[in-house]
N, C-alpha and C. Protein backbone atom coordinates (compact mmCIF):
# COMPACT_ATOMS: atom_id res chain seq x y z
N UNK A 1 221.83 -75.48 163.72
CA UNK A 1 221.06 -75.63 162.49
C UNK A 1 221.70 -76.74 161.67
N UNK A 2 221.37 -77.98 161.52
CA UNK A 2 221.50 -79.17 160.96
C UNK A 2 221.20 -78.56 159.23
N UNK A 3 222.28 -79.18 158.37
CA UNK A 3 221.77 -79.22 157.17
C UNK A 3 221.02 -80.23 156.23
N UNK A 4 220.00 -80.07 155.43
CA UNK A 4 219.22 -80.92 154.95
C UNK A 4 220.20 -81.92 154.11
N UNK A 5 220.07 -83.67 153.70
CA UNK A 5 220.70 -83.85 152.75
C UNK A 5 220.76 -83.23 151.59
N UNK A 6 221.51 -83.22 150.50
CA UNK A 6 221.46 -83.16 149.21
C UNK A 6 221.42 -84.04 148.74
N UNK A 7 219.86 -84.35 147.84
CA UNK A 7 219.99 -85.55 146.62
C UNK A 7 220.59 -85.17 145.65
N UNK A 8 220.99 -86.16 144.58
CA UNK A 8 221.37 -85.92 143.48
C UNK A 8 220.44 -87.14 142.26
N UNK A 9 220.45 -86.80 141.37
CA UNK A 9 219.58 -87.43 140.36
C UNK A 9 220.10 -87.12 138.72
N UNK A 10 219.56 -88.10 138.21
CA UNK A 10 220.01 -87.25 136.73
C UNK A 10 218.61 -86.43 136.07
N UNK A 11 218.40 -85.43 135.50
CA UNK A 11 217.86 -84.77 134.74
C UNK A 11 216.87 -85.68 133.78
N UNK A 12 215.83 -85.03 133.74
CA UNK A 12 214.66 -85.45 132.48
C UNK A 12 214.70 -84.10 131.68
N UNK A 13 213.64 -84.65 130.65
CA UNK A 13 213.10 -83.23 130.59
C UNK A 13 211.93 -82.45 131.10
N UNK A 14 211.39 -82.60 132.16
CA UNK A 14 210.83 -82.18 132.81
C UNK A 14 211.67 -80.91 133.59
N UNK A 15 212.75 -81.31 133.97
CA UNK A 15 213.75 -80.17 134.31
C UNK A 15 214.08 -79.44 133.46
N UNK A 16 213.79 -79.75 132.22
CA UNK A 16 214.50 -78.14 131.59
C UNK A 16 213.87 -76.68 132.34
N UNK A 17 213.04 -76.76 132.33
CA UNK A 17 212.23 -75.14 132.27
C UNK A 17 213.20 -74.23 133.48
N UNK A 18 213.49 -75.58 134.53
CA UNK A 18 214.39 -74.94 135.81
C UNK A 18 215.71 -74.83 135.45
N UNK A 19 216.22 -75.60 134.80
CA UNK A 19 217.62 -75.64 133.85
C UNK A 19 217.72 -74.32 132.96
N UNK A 20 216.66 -73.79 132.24
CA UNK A 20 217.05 -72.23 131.42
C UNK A 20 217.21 -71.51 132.10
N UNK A 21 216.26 -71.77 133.77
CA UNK A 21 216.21 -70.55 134.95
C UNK A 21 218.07 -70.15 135.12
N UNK A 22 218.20 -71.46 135.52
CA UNK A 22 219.60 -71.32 136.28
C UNK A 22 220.38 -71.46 135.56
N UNK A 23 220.89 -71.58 134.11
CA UNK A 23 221.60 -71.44 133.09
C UNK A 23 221.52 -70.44 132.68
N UNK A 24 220.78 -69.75 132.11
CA UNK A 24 220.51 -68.08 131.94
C UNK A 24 221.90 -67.62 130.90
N UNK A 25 222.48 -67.01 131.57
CA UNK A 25 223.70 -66.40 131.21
C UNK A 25 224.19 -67.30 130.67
N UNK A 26 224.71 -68.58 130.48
CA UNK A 26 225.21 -69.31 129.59
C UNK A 26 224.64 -70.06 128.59
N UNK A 27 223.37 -69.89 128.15
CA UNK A 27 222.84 -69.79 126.81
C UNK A 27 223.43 -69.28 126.07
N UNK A 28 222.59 -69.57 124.70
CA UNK A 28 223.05 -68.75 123.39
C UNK A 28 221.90 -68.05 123.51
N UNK A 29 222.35 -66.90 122.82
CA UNK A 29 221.17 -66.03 123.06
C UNK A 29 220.19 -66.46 121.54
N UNK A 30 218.89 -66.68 122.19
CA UNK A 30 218.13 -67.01 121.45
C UNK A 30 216.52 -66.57 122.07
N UNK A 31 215.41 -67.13 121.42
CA UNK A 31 214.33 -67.06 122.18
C UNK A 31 214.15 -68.15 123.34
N UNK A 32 213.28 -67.80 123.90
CA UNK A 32 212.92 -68.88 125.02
C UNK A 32 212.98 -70.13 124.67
N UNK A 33 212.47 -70.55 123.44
CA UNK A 33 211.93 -71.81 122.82
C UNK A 33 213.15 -72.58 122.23
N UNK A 34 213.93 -71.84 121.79
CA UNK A 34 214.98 -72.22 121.14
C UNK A 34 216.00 -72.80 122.23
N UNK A 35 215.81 -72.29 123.47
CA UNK A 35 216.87 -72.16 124.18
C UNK A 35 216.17 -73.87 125.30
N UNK A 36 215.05 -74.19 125.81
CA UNK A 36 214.48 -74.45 125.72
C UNK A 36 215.09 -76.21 125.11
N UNK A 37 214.48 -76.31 123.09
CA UNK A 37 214.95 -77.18 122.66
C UNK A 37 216.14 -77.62 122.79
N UNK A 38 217.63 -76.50 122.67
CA UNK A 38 218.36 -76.48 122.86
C UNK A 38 219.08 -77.50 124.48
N UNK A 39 218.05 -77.49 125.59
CA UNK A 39 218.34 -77.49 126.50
C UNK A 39 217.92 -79.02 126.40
N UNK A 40 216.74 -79.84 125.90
CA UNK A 40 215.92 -81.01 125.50
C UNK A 40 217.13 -81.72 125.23
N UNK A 41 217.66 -81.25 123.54
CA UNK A 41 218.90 -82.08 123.04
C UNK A 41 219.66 -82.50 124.17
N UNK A 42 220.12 -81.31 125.17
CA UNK A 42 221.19 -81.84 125.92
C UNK A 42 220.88 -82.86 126.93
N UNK A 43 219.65 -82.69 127.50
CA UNK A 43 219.03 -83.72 128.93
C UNK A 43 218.83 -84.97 127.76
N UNK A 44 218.87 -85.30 126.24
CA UNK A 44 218.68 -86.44 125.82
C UNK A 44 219.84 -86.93 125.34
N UNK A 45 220.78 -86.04 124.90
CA UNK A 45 222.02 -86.99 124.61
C UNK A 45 222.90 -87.23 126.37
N UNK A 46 223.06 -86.95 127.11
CA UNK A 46 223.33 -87.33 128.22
C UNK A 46 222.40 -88.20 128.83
N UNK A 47 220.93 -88.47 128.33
CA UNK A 47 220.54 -90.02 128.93
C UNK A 47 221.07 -90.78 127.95
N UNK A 48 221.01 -90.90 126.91
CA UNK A 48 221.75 -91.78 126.06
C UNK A 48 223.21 -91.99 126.32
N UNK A 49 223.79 -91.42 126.23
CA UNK A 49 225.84 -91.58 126.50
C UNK A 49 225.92 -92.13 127.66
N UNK A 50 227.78 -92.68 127.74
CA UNK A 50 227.55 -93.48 128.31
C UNK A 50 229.27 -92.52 129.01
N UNK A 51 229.28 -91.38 128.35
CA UNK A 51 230.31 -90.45 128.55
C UNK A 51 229.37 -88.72 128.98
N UNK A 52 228.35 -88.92 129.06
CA UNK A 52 227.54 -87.64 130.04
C UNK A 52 226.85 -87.66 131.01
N UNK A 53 226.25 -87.16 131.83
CA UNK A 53 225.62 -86.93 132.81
C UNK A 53 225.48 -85.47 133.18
N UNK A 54 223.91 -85.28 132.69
CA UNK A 54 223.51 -84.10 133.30
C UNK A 54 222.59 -84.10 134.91
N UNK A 55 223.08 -83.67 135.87
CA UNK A 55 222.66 -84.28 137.42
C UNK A 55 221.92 -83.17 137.91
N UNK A 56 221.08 -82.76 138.67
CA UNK A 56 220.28 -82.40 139.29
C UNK A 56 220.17 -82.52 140.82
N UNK A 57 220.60 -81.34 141.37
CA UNK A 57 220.78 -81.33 142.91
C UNK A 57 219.21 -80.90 143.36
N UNK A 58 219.07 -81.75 144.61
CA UNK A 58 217.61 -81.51 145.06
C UNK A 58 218.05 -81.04 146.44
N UNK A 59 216.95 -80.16 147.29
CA UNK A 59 217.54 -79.56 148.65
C UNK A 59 215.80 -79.62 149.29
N UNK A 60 215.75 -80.64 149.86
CA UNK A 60 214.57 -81.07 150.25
C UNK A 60 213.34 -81.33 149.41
N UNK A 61 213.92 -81.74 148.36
CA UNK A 61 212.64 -82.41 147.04
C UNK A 61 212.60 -81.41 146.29
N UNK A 62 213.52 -79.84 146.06
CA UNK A 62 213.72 -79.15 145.23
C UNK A 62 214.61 -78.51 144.80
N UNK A 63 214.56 -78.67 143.02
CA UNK A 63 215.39 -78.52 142.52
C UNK A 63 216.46 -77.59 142.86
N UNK A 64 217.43 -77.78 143.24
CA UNK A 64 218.12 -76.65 143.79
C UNK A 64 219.70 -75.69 143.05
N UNK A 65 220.04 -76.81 141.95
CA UNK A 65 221.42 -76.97 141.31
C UNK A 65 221.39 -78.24 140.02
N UNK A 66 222.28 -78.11 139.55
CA UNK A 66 222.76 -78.99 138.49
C UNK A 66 224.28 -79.01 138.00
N UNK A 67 224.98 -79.51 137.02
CA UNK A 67 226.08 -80.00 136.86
C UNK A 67 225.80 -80.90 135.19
N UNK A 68 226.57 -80.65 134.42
CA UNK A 68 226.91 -81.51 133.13
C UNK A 68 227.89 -81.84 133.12
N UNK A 69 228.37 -82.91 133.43
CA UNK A 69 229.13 -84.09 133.24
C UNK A 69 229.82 -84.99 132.36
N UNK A 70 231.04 -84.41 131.70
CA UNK A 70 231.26 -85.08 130.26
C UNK A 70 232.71 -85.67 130.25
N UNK A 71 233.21 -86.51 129.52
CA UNK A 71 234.37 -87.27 130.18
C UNK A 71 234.92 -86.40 128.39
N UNK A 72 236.19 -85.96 128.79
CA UNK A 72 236.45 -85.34 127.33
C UNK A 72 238.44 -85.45 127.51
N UNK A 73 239.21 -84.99 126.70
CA UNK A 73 240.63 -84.75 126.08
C UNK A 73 240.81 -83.88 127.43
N UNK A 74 242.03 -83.69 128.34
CA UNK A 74 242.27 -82.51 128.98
C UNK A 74 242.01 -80.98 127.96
N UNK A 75 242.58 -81.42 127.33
CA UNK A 75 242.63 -80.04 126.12
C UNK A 75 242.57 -80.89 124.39
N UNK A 76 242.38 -80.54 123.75
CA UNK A 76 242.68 -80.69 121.84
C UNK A 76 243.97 -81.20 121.64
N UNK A 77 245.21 -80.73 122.81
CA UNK A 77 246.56 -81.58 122.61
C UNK A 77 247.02 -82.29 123.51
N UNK A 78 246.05 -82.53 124.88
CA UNK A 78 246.05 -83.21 125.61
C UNK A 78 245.19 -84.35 125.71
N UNK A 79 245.60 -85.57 124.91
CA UNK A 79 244.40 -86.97 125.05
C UNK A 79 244.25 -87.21 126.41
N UNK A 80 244.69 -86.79 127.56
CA UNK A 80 244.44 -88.34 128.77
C UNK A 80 242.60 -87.67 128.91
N UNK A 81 241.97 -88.40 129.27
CA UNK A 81 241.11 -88.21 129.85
C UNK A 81 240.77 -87.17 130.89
N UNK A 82 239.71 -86.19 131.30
CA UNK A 82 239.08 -85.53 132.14
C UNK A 82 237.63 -86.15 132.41
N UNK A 83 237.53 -85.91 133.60
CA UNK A 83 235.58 -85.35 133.64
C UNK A 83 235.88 -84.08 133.82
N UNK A 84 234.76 -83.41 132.90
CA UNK A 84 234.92 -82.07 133.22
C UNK A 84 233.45 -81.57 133.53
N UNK A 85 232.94 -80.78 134.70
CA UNK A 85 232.12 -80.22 135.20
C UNK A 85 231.61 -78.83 135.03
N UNK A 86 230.95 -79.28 133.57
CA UNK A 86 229.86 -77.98 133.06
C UNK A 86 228.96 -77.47 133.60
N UNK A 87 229.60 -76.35 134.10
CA UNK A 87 228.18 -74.86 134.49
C UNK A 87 228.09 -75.56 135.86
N UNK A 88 228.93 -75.64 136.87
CA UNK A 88 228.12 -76.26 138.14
C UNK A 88 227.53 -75.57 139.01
N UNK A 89 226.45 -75.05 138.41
CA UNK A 89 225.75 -73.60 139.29
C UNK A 89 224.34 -74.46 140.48
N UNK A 90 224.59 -73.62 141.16
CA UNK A 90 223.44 -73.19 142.79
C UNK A 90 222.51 -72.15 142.26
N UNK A 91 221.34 -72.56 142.62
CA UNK A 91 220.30 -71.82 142.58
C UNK A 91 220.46 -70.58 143.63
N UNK A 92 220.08 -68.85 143.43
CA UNK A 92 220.78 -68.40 144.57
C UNK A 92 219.87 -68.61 145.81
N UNK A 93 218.78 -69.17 145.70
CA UNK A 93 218.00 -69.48 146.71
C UNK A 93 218.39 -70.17 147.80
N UNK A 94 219.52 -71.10 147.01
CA UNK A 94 220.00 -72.22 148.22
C UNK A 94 221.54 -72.33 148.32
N UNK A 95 221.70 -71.07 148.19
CA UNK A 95 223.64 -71.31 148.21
C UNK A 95 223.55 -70.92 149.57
N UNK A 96 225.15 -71.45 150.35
CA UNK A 96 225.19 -72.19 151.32
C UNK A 96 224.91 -73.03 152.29
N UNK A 97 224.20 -74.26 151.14
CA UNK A 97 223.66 -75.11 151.88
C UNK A 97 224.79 -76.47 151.58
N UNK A 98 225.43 -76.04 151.05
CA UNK A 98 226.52 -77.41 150.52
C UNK A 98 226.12 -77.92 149.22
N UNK A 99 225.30 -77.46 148.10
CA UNK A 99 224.95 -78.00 146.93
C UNK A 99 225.95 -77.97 145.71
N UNK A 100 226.99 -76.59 145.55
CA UNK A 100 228.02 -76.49 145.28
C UNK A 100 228.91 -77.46 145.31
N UNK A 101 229.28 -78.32 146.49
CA UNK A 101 229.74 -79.03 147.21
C UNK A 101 229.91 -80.16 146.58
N UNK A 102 228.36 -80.90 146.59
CA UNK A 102 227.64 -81.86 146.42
C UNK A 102 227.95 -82.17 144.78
N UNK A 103 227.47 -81.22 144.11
CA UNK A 103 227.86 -81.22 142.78
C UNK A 103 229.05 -81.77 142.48
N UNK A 104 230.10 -80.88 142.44
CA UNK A 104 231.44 -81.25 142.78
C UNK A 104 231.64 -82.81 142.98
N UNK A 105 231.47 -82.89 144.12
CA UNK A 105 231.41 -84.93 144.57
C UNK A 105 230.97 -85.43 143.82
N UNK A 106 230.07 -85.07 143.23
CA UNK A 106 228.97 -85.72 142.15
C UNK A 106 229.99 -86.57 140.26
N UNK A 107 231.06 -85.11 140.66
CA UNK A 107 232.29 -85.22 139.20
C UNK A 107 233.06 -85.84 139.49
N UNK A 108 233.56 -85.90 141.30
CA UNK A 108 234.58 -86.72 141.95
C UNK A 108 234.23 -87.97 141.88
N UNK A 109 233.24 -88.41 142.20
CA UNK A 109 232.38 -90.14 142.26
C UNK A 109 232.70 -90.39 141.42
N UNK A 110 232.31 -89.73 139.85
CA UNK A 110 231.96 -90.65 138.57
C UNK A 110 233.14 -90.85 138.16
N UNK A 111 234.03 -89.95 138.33
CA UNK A 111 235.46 -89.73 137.73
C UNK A 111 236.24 -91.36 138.40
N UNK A 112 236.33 -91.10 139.46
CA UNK A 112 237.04 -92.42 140.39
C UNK A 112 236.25 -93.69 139.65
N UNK A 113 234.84 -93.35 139.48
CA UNK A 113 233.89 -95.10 138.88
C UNK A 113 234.87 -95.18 137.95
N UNK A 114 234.92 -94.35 136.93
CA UNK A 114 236.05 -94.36 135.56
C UNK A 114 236.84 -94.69 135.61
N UNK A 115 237.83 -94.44 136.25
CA UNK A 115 239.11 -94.47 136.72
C UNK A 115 240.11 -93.65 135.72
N UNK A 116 239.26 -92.03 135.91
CA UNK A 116 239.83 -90.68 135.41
C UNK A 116 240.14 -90.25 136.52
N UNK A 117 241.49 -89.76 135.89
CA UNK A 117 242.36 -89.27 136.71
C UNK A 117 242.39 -87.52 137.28
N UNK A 118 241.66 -86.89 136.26
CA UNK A 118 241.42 -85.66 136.37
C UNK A 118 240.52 -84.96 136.32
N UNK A 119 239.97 -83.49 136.65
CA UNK A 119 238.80 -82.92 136.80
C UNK A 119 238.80 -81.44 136.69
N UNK A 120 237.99 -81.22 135.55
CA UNK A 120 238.25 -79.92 135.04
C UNK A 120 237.02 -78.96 135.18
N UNK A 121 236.80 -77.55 135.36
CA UNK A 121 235.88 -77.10 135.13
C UNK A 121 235.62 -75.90 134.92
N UNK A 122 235.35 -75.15 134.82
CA UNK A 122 235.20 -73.62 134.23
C UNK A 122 233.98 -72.98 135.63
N UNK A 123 234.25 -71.58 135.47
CA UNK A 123 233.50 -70.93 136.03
C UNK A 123 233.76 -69.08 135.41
N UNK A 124 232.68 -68.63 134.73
CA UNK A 124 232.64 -67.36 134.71
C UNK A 124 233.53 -66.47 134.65
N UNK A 125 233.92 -65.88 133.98
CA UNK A 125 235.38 -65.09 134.33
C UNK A 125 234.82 -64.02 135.29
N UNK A 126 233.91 -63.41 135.42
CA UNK A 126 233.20 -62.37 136.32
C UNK A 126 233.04 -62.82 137.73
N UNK A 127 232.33 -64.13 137.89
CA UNK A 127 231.86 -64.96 138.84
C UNK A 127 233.31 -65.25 140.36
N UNK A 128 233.25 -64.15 141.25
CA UNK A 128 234.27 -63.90 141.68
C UNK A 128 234.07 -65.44 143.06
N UNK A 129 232.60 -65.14 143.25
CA UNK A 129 232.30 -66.46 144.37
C UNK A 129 232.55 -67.90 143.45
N UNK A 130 232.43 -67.94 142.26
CA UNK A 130 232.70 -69.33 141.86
C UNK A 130 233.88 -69.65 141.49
N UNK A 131 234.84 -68.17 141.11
CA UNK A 131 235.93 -69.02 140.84
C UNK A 131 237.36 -69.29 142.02
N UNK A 132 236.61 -68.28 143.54
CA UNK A 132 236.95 -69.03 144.67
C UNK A 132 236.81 -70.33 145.08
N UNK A 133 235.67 -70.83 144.58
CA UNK A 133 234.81 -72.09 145.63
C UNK A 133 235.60 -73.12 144.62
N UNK A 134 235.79 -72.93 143.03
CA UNK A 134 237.20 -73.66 142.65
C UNK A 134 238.58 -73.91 142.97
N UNK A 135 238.49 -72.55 143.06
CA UNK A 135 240.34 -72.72 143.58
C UNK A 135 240.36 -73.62 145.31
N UNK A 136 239.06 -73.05 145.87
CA UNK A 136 239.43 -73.59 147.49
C UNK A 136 239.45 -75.23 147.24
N UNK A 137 238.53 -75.70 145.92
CA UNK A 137 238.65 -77.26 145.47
C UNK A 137 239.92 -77.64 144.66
N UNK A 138 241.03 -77.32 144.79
CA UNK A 138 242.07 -76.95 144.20
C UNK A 138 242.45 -77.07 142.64
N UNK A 139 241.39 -76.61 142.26
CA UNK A 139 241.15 -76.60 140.66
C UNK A 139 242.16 -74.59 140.62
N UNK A 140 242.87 -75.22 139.46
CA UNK A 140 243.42 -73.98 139.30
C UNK A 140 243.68 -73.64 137.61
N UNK A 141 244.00 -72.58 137.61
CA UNK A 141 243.59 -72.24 135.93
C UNK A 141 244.63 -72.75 135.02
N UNK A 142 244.25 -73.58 134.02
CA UNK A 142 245.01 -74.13 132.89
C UNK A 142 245.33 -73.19 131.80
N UNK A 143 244.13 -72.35 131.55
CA UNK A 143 244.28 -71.86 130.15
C UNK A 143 243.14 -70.50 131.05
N UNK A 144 242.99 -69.35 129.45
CA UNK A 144 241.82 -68.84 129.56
C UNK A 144 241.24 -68.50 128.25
N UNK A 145 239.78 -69.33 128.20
CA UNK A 145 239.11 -69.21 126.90
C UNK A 145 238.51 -67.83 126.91
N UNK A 146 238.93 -67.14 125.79
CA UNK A 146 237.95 -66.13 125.16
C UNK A 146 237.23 -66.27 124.28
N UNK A 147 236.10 -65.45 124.24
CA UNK A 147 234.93 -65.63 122.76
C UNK A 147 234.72 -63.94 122.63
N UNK A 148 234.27 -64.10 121.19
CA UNK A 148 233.68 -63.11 120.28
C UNK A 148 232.83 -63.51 119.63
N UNK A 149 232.26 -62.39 118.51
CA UNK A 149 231.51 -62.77 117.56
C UNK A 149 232.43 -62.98 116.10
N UNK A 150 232.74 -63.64 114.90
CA UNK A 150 233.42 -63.73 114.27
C UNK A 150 233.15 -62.17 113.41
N UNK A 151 232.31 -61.66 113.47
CA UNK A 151 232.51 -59.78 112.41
C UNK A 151 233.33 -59.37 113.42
N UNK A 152 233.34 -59.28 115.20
CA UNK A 152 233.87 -58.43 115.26
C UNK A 152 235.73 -58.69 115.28
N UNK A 153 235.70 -59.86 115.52
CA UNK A 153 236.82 -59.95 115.44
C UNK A 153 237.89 -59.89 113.94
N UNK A 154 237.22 -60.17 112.62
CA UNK A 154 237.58 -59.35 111.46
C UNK A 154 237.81 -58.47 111.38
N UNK A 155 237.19 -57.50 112.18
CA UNK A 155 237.38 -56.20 111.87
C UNK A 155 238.19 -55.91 113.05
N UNK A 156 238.33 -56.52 113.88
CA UNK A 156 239.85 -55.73 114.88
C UNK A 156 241.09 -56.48 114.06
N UNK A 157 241.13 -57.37 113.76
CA UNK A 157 241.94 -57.73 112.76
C UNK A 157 242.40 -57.04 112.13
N UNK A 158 241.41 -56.22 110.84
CA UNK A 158 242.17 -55.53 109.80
C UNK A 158 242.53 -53.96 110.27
N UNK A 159 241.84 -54.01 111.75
CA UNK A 159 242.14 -52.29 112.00
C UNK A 159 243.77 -52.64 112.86
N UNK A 160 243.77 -53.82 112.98
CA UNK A 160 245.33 -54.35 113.78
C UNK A 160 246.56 -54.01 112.46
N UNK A 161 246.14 -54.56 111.16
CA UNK A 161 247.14 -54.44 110.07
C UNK A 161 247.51 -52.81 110.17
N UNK A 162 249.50 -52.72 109.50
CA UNK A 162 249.45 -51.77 109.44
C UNK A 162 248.67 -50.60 108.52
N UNK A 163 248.90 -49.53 108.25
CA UNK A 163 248.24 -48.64 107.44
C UNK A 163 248.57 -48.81 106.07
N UNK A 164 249.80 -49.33 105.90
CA UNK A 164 250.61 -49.36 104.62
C UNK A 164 249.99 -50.59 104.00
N UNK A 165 249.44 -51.58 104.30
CA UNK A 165 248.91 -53.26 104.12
C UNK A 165 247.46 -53.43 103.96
N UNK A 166 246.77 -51.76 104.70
CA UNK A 166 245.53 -51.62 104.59
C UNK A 166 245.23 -50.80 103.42
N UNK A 167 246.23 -50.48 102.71
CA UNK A 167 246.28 -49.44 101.42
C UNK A 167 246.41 -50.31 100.40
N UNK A 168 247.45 -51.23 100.67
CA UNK A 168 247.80 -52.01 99.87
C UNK A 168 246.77 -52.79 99.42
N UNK A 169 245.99 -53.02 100.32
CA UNK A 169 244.72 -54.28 100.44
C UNK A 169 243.83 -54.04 99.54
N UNK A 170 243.21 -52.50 99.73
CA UNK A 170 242.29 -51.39 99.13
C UNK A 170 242.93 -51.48 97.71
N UNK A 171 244.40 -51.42 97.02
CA UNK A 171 244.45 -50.85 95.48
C UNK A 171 244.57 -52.58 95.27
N UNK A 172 244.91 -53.37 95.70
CA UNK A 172 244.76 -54.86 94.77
C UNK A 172 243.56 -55.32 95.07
N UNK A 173 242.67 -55.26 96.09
CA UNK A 173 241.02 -55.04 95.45
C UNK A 173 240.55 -54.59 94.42
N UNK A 174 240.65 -53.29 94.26
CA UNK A 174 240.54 -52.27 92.95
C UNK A 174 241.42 -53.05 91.52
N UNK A 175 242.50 -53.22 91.52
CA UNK A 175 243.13 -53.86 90.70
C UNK A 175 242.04 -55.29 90.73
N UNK A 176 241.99 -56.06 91.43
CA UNK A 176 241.55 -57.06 91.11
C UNK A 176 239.86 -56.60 90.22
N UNK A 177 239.17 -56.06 90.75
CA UNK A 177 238.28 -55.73 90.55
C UNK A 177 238.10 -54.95 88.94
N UNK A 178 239.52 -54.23 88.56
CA UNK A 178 239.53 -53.60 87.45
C UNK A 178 239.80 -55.13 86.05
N UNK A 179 240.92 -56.32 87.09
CA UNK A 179 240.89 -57.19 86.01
C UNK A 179 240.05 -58.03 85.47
N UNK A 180 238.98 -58.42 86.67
CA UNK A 180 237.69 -59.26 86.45
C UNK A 180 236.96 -58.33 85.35
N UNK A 181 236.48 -56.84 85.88
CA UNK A 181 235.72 -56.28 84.53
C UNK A 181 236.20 -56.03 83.04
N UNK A 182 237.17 -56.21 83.01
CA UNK A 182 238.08 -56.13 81.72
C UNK A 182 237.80 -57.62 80.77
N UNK A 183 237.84 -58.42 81.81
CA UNK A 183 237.83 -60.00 81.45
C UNK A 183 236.52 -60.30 81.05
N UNK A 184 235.60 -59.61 81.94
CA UNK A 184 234.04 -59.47 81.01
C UNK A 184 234.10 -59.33 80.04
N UNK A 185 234.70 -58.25 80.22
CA UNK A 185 234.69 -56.95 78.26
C UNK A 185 234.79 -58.32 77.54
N UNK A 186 236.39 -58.51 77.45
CA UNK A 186 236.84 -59.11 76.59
C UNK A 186 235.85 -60.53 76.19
N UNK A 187 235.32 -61.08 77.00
CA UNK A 187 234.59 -62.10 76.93
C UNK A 187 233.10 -61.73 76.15
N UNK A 188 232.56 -60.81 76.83
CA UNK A 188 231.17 -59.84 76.06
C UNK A 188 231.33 -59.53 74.42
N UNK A 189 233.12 -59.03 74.58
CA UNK A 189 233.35 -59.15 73.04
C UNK A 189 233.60 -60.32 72.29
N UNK A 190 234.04 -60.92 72.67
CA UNK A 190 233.65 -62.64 71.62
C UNK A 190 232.56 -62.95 71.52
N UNK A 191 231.91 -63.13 72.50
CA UNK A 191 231.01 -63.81 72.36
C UNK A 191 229.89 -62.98 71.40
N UNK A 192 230.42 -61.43 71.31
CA UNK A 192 229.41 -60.90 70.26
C UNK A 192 229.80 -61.27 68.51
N UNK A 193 231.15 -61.60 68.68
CA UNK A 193 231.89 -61.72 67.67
C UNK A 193 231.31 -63.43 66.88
N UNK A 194 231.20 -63.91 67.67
CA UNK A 194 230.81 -65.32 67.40
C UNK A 194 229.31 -65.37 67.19
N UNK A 195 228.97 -64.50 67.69
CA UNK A 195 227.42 -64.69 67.04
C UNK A 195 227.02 -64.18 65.83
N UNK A 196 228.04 -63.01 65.69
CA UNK A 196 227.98 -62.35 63.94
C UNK A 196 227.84 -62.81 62.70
């Protein structure tokens, strides 16, 4: 069983609609439409830049995969240069056909055109097949990003403080709260005084 080539291409927007398919899970959660526009912005600032590329794997004239392509800092304290290879997901229709692969090469090519030295990319913390098919590309873990929502993490915050700091917190609220209304008063009372 011979495998078909893999094209590669860059993205219009004509591809979005297949781009929300296979992005899915890494949206923001929003409505369709939003997600959608959201997806527009990105296929248009990557035709414009001259530091993106959003690519589009084809597996016999269909769409099969994609890849975002952005030349960025290794890290916030690391200036040298990366390409780093956003979301490089396979449609599951066509995994193991080498599109994975292909992609990949796709970050290796542009990177070498550059003459970047490095190549970074993320995969899923769940995603047990993708973050093999990295490591077997000998991408190995730098860091690990976590996310939240910012309430909830306030509030593991203050349930983290001790009990004594969370009491404390509670009576200089109250105190504060007792000096602002006082400061009314006093102000409510001049100003009645001055109008007399």
């Amino acid at each position: 069983m011979s495998r078909q080539p893999v094209s590669m291409r860059q993205a219009t927007v004509d591809d979005v609609p297949f781009l929300v398919e296979l992005w899915a899970d890494g949206l923001r959660r929003a409505d369709r439409q939003e997600q959608v526009s959201d997806l527009e912005l990105i296929v248009k600032e990557a035709e414009e830049s001259a530091e993106r590329r959003l690519l589009v794997a084809e597996y016999d004239g269909e769409p099969a995969g994609a890849v975002l392509l952005r030349v960025v800092p290794i890290t916030p304290l690391n200036l040298e240069p990366a390409v780093q290879a956003v979301a490089p997901q396979v449609n599951a229709s066509f995994r193991g056909k080498g599109i994975g692969s292909a992609l990949m090469e796709a970050a290796v090519q542009w990177a070498e055109d550059l003459g970047v030295g490095h190549i970074t990319s993320a995969a899923p913390a769940g995603s047990r097949v993708g973050n093999r098919f990295m490591a077997r590309l000998s991408l190995g873990p730098q860091a690990v990003l976590r996310a939240s929502t910012t309430p909830l993490v306030r509030a593991k915050l203050a349930a983290m403080q001790p009990a004594s700091a969370r009491v404390t917190d509670r009576v200089a609220g109250r105190r504060h709260l007792g000096q602002l209304l006082a400061a009314r008063r006093q102000l409510h009372r001049r100003t009645g005084e001055d109008s007399a």
